[in-house]
N, C-alpha and C. Protein backbone atom coordinates (compact mmCIF):
# COMPACT_ATOMS: atom_id res chain seq x y z
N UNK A 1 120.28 90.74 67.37
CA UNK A 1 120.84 91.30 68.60
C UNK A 1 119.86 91.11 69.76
N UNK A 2 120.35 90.22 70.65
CA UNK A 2 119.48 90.07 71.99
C UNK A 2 118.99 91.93 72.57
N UNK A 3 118.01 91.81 72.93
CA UNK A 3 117.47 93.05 73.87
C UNK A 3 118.19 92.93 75.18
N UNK A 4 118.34 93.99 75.69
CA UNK A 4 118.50 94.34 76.95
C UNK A 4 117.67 93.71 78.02
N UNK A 5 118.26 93.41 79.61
CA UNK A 5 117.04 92.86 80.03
C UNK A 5 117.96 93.59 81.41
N UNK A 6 116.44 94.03 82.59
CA UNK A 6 116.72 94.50 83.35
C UNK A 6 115.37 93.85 84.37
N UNK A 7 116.13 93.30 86.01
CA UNK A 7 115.70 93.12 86.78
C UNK A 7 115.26 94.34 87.52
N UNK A 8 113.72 94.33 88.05
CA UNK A 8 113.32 95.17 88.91
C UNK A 8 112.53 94.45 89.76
N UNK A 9 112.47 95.30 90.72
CA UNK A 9 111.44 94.72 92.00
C UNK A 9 110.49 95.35 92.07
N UNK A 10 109.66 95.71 92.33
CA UNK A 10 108.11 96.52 92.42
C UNK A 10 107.53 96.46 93.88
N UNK A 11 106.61 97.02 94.50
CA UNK A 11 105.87 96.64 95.59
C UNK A 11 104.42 97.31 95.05
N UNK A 12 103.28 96.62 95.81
CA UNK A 12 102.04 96.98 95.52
C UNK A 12 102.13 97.14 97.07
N UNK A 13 101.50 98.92 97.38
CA UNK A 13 101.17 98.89 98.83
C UNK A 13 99.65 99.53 98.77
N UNK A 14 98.69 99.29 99.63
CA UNK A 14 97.58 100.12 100.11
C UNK A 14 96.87 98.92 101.29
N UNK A 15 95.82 99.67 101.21
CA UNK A 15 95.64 98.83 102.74
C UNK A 15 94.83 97.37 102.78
N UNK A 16 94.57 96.66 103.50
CA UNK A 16 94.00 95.36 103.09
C UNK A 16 92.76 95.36 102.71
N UNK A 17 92.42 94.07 101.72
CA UNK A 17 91.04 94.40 100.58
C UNK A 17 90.85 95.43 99.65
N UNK A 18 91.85 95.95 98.86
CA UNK A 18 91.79 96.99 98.67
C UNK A 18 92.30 96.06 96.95
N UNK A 19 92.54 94.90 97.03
CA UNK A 19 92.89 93.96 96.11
C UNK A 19 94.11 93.71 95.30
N UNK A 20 95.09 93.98 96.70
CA UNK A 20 96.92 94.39 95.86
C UNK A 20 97.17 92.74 95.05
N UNK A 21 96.40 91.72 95.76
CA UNK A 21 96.96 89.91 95.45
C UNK A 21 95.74 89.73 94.35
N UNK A 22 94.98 90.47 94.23
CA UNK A 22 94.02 89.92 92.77
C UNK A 22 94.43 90.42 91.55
N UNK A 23 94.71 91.68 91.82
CA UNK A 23 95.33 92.34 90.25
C UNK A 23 96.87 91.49 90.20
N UNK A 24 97.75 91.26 91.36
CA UNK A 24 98.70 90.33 91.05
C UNK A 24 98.54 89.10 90.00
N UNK A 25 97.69 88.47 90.99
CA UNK A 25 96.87 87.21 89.78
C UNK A 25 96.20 87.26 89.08
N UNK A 26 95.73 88.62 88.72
CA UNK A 26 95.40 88.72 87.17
C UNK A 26 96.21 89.43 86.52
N UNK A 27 97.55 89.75 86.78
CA UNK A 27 98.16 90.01 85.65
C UNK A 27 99.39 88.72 85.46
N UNK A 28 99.15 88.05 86.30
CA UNK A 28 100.73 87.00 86.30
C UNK A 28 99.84 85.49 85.73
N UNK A 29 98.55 85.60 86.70
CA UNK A 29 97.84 84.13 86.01
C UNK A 29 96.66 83.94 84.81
N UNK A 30 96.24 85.47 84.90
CA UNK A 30 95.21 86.36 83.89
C UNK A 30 93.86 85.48 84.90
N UNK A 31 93.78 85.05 86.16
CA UNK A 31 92.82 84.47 86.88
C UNK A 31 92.10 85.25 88.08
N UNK A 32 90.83 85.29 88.61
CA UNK A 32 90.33 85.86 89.30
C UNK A 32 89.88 85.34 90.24
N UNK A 33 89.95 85.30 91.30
CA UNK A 33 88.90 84.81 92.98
C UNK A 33 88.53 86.28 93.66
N UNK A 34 87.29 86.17 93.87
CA UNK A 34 86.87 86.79 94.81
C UNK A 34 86.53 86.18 96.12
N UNK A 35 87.28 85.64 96.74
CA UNK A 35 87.00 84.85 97.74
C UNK A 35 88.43 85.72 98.61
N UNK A 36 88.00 86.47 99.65
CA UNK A 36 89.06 87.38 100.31
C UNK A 36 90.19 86.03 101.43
N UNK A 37 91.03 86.20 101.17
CA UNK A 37 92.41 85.88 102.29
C UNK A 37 92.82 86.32 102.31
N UNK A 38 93.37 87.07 103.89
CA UNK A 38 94.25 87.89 104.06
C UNK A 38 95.59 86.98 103.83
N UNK A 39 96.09 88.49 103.34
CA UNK A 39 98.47 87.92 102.86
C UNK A 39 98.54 88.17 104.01
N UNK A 40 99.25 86.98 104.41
CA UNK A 40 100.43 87.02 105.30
C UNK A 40 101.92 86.92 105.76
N UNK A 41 102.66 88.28 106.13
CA UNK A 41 103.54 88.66 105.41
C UNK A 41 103.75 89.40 104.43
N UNK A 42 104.61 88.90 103.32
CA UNK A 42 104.82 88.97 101.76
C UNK A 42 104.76 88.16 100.88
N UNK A 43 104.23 88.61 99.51
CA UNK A 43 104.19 87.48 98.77
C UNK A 43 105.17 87.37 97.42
N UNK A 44 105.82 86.93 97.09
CA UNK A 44 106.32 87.53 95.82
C UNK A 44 106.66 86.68 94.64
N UNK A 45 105.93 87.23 93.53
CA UNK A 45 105.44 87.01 92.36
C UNK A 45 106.83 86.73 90.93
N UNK A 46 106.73 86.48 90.31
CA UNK A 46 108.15 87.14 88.85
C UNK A 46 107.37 86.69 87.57
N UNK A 47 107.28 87.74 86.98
CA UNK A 47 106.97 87.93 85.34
C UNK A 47 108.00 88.69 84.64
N UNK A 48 107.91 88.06 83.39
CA UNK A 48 109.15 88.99 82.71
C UNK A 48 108.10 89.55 81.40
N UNK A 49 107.93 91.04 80.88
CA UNK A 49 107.65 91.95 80.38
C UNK A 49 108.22 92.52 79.16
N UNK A 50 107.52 92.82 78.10
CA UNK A 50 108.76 93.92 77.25
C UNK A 50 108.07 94.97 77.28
N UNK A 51 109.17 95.87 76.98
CA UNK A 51 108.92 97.24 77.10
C UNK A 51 109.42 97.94 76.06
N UNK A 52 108.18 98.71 75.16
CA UNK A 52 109.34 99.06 74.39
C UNK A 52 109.65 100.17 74.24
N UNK A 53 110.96 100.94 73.52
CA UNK A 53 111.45 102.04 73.63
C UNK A 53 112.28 102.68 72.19
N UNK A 54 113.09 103.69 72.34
CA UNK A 54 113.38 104.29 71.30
C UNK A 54 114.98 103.45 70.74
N UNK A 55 115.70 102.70 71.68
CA UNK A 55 116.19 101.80 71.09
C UNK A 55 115.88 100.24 70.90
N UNK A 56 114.25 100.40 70.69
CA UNK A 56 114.04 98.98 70.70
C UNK A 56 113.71 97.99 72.08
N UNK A 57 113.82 98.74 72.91
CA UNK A 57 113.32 98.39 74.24
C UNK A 57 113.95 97.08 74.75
N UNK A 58 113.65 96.92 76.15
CA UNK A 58 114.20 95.99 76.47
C UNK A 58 113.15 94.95 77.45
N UNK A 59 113.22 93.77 77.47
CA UNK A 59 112.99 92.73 78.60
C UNK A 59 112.64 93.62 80.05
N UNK A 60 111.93 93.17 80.57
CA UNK A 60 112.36 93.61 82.13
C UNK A 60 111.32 92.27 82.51
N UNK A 61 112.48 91.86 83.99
CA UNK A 61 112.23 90.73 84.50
C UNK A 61 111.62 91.25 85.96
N UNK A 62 110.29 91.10 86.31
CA UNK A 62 109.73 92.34 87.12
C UNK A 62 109.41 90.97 88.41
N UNK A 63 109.95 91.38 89.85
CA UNK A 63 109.80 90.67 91.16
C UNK A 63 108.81 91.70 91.72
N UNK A 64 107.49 90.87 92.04
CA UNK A 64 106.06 91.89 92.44
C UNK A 64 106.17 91.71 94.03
N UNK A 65 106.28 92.21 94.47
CA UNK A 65 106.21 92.21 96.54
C UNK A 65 104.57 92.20 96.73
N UNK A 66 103.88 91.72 97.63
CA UNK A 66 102.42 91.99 97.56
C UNK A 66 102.67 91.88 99.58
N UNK A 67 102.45 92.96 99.92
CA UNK A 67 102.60 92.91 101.08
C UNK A 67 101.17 92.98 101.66
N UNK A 68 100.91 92.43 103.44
CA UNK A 68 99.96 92.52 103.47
C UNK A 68 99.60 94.13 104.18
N UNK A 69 98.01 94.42 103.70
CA UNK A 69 97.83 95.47 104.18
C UNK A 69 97.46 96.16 105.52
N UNK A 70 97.32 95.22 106.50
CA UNK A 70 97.06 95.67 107.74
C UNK A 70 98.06 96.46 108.54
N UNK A 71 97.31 97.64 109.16
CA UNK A 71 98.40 98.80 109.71
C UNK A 71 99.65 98.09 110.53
N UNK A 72 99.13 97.73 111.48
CA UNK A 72 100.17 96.76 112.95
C UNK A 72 101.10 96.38 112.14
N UNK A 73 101.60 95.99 110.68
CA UNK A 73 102.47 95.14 110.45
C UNK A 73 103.66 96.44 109.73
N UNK A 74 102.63 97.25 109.28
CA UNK A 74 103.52 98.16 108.09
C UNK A 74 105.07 98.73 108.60
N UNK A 75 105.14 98.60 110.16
CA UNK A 75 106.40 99.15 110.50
C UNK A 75 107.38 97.95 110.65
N UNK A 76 106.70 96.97 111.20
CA UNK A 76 107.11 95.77 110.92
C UNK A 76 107.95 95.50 109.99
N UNK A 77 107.33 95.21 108.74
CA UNK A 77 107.83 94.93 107.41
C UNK A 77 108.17 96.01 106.58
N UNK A 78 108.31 96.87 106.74
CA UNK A 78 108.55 98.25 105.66
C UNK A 78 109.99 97.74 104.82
N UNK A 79 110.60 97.70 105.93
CA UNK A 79 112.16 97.75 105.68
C UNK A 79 112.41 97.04 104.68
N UNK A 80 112.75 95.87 105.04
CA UNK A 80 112.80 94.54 104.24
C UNK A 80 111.95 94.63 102.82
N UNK A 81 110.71 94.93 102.88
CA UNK A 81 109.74 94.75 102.44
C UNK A 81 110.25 95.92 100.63
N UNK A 82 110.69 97.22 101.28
CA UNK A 82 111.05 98.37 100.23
C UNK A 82 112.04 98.14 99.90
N UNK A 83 112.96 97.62 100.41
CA UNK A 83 114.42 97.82 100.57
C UNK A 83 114.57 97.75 99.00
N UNK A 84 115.06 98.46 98.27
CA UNK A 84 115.47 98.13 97.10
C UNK A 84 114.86 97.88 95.63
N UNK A 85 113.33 98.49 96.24
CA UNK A 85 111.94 98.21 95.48
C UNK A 85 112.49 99.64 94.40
N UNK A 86 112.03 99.61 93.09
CA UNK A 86 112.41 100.67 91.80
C UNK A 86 111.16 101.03 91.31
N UNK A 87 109.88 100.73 91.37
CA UNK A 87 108.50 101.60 91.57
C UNK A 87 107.43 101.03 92.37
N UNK A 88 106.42 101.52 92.30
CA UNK A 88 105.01 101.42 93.35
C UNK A 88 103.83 101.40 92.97
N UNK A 89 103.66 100.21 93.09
CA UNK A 89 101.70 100.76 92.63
C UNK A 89 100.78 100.94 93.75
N UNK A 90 100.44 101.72 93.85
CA UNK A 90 99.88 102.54 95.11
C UNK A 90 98.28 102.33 94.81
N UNK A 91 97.36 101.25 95.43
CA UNK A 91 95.90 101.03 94.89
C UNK A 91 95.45 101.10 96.15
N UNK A 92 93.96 101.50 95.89
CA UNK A 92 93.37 101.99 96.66
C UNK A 92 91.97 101.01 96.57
N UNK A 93 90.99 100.91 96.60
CA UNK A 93 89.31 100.25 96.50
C UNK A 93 88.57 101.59 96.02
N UNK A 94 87.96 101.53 94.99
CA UNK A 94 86.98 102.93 94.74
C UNK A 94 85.78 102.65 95.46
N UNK A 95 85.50 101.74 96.23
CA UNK A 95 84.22 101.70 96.76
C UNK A 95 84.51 102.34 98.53
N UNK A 96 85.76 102.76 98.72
CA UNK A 96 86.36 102.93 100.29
C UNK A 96 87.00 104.04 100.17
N UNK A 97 86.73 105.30 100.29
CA UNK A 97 87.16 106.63 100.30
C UNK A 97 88.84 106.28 101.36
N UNK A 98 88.19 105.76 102.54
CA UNK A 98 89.75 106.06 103.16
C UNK A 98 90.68 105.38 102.66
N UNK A 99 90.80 104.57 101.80
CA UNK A 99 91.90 103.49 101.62
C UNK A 99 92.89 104.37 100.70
N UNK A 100 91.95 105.74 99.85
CA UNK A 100 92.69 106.43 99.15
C UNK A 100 93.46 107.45 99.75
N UNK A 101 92.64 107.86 101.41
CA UNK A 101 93.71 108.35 101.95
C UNK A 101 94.72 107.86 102.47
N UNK A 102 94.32 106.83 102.96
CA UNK A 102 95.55 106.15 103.43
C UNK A 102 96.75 105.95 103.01
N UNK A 103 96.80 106.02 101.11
CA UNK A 103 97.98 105.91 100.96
C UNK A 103 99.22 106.87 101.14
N UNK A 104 98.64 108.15 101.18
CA UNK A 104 99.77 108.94 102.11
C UNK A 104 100.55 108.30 102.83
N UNK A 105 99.91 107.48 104.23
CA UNK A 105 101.11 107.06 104.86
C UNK A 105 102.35 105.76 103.71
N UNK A 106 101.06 104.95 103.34
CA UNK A 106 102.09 103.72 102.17
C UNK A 106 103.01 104.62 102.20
N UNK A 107 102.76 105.35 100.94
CA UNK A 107 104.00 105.89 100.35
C UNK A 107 104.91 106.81 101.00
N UNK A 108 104.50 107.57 101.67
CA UNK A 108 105.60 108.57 103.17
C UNK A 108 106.53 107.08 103.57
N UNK A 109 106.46 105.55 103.79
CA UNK A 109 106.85 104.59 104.37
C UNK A 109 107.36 104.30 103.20
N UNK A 110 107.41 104.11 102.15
CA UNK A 110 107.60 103.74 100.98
C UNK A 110 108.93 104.33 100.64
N UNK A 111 109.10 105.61 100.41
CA UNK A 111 109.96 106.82 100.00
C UNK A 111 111.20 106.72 101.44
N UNK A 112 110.61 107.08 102.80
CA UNK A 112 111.59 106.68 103.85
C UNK A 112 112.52 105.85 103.53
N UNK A 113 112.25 104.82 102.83
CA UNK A 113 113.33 103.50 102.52
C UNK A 113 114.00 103.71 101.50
N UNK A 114 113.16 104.05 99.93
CA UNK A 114 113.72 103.86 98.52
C UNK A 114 114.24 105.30 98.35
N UNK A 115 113.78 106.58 98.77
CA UNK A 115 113.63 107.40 98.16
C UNK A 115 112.65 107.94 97.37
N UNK A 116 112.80 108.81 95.71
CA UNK A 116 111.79 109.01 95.45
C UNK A 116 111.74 107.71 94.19
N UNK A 117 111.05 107.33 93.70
CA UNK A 117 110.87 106.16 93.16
C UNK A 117 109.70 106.06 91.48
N UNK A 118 109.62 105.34 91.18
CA UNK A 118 108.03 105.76 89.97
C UNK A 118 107.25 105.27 91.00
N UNK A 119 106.05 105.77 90.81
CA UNK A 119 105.21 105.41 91.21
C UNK A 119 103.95 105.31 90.42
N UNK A 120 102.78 104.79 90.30
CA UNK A 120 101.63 104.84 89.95
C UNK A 120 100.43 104.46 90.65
N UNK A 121 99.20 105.43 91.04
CA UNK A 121 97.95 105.10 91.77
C UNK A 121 96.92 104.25 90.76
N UNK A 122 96.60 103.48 91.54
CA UNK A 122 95.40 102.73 90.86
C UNK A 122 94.18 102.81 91.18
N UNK A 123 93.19 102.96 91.45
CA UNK A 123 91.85 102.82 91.88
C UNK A 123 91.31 101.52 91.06
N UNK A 124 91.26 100.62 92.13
CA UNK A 124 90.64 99.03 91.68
C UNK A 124 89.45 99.12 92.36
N UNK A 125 88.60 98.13 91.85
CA UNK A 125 87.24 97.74 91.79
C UNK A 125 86.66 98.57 90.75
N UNK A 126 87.14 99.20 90.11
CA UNK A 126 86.46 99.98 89.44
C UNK A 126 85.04 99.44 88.50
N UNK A 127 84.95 97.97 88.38
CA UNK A 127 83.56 96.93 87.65
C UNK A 127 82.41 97.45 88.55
N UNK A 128 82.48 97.88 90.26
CA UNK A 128 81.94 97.86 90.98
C UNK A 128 80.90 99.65 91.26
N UNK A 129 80.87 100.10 90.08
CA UNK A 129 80.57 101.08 89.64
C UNK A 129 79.33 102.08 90.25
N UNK A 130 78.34 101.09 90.33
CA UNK A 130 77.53 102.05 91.27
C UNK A 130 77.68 101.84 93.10
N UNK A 131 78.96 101.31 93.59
CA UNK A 131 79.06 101.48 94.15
C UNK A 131 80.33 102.19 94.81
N UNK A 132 80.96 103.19 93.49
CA UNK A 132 82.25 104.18 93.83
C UNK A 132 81.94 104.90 94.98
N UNK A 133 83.23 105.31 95.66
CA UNK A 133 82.77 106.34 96.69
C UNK A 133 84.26 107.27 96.39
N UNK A 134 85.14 107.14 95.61
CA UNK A 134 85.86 107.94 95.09
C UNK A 134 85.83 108.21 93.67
N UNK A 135 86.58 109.71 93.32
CA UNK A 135 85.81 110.27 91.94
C UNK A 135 87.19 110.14 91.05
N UNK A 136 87.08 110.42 89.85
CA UNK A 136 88.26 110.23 88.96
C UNK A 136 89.14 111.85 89.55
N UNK A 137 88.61 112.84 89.78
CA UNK A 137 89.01 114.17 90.49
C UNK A 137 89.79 113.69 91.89
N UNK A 138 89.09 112.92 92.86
CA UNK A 138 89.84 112.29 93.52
C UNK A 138 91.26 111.30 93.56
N UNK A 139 90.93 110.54 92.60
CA UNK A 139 92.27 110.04 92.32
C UNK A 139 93.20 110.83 91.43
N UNK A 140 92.97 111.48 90.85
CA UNK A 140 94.00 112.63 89.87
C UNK A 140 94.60 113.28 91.07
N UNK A 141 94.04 113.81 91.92
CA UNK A 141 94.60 114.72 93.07
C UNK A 141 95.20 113.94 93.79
N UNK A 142 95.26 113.01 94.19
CA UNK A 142 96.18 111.92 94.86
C UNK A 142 97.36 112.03 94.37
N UNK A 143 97.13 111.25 92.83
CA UNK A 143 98.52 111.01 92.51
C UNK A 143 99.26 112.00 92.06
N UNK A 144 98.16 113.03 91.59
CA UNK A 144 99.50 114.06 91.13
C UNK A 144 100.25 114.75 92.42
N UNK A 145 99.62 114.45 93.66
CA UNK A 145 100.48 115.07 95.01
C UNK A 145 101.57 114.25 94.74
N UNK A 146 101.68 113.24 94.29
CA UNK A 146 102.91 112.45 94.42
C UNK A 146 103.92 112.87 92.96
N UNK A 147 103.26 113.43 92.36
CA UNK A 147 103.66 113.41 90.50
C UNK A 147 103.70 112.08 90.17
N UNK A 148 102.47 111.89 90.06
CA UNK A 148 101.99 110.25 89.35
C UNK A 148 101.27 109.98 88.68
N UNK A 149 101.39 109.26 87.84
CA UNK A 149 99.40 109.08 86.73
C UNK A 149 99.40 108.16 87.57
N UNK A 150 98.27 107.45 86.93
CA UNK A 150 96.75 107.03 87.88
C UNK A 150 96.04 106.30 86.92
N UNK A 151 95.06 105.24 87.03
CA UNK A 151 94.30 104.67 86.56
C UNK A 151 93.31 104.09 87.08
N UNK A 152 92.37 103.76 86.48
CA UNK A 152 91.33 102.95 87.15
C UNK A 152 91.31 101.54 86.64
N UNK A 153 91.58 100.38 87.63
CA UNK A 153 91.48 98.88 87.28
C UNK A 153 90.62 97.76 87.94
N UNK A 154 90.24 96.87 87.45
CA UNK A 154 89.63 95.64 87.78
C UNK A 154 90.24 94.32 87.57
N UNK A 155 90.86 94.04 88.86
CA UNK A 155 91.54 92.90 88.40
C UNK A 155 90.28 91.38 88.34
N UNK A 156 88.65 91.86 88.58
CA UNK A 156 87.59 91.10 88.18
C UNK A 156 88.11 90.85 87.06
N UNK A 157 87.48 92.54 86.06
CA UNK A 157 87.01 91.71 84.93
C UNK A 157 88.53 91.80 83.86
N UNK A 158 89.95 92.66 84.66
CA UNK A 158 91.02 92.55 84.04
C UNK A 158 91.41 94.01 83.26
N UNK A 159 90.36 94.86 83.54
CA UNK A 159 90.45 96.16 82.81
C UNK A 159 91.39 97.27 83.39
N UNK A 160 92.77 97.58 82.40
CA UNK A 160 93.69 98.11 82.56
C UNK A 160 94.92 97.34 83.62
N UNK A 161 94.80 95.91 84.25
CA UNK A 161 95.70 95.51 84.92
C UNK A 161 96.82 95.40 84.45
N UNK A 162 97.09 94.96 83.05
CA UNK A 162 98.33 94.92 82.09
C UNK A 162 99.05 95.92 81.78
N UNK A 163 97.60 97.06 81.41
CA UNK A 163 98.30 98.63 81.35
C UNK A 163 99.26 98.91 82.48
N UNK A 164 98.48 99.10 83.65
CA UNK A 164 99.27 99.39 85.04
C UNK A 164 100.60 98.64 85.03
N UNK A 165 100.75 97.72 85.32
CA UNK A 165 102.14 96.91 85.53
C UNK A 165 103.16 97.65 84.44
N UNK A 166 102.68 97.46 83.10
CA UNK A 166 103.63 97.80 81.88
C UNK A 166 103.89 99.24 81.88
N UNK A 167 102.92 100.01 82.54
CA UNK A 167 103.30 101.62 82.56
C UNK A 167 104.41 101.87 83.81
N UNK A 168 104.14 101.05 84.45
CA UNK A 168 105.30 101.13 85.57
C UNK A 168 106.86 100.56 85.29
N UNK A 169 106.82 99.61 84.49
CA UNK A 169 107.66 98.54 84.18
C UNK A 169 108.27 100.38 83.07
N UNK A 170 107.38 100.64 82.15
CA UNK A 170 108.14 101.44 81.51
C UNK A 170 108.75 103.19 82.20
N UNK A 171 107.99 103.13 83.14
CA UNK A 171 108.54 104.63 83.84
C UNK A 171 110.01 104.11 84.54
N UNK A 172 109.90 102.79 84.97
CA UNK A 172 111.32 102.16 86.06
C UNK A 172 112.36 102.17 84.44
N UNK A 173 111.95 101.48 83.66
CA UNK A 173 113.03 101.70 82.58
C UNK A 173 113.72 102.83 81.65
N UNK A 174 112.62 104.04 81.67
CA UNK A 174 113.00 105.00 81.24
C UNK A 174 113.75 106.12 82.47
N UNK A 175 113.30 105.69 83.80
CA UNK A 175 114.61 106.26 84.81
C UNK A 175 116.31 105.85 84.67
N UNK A 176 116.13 104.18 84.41
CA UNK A 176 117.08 103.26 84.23
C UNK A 176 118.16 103.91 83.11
N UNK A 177 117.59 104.19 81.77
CA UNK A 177 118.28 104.66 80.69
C UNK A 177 119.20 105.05 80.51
């Protein structure tokens, strides 16, 4: 019996450098650059995923949005950009305290469009260790303002990037159900 398969769209929002297009390409190419270019525009990605579940789970064919993060554009592109998006990975830089505030607005812009949605916070760079400037207390309090888990990732060295995507992929499918 074929599995179920379900298209979703995703968006990665937080603010620029904060590394929404590296954890992209390390979870779609398993490849890394640290060599910064700003996105311009949107970028968008497709991997297909399994997920599994209590009937055996299903496929999900996941469209990644990687928008860019600079403020001037976010009203710009919101629209288009959410329209129709089914969760969020909301990342931040642990070496940049504000980027974690910032995502308040992301997601307040985020929700305006979709509603309420899955979501999940990330704190990336996390390889970059003695140079955190946000705490695991910090990001817990973030996301649970939103009712969200949270993780810490490196799309360097690849630690938890797979988790993240697939925990999202499985919160969008267990809404779906």
């Amino acid at each position: 019996m074929d599995r179920p398969k379900m298209k979703v769209k995703i968006c990665l929002v937080g603010e620029g450098a904060v590394g929404k297009t590296c954890l992209i390409r390390r979870f779609i190419q398993d490849q890394f650059d640290d060599r910064y270019i700003s996105t311009l525009g949107a970028k968008v990605s497709k991997k297909e995923i399994k997920v599994d579940g209590p009937n055996g789970g299903m496929d999900i064919d996941m469209t990644i949005w990687d928008i860019m993060g600079e403020k001037g554009f976010r009203e710009l592109l919101k629209e288009a950009y959410f329209h129709g998006a089914q969760g969020v990975l909301a990342v931040c830089d642990v070496t940049r305290k504000e980027t974690l505030d910032d995502l308040d607005d992301w997601i307040a812009a985020v929700v305006k469009v979709t509603g309420n949605i899955p979501m999940e916070f990330l704190g990336n760079k996390s390889d970059l260790k003695d140079q955190m400037a946000v705490s695991e207390a910090d990001v817990r309090e973030a996301a649970e303002s939103h009712g969200a888990p949270f993780l810490f990732t490196s799309a360097k060295t690849g630690e938890n990037v797979e988790t993240a995507f697939a925990n999202l992929a499985r919160l969008i499918a267990e809404r779906n159900a």
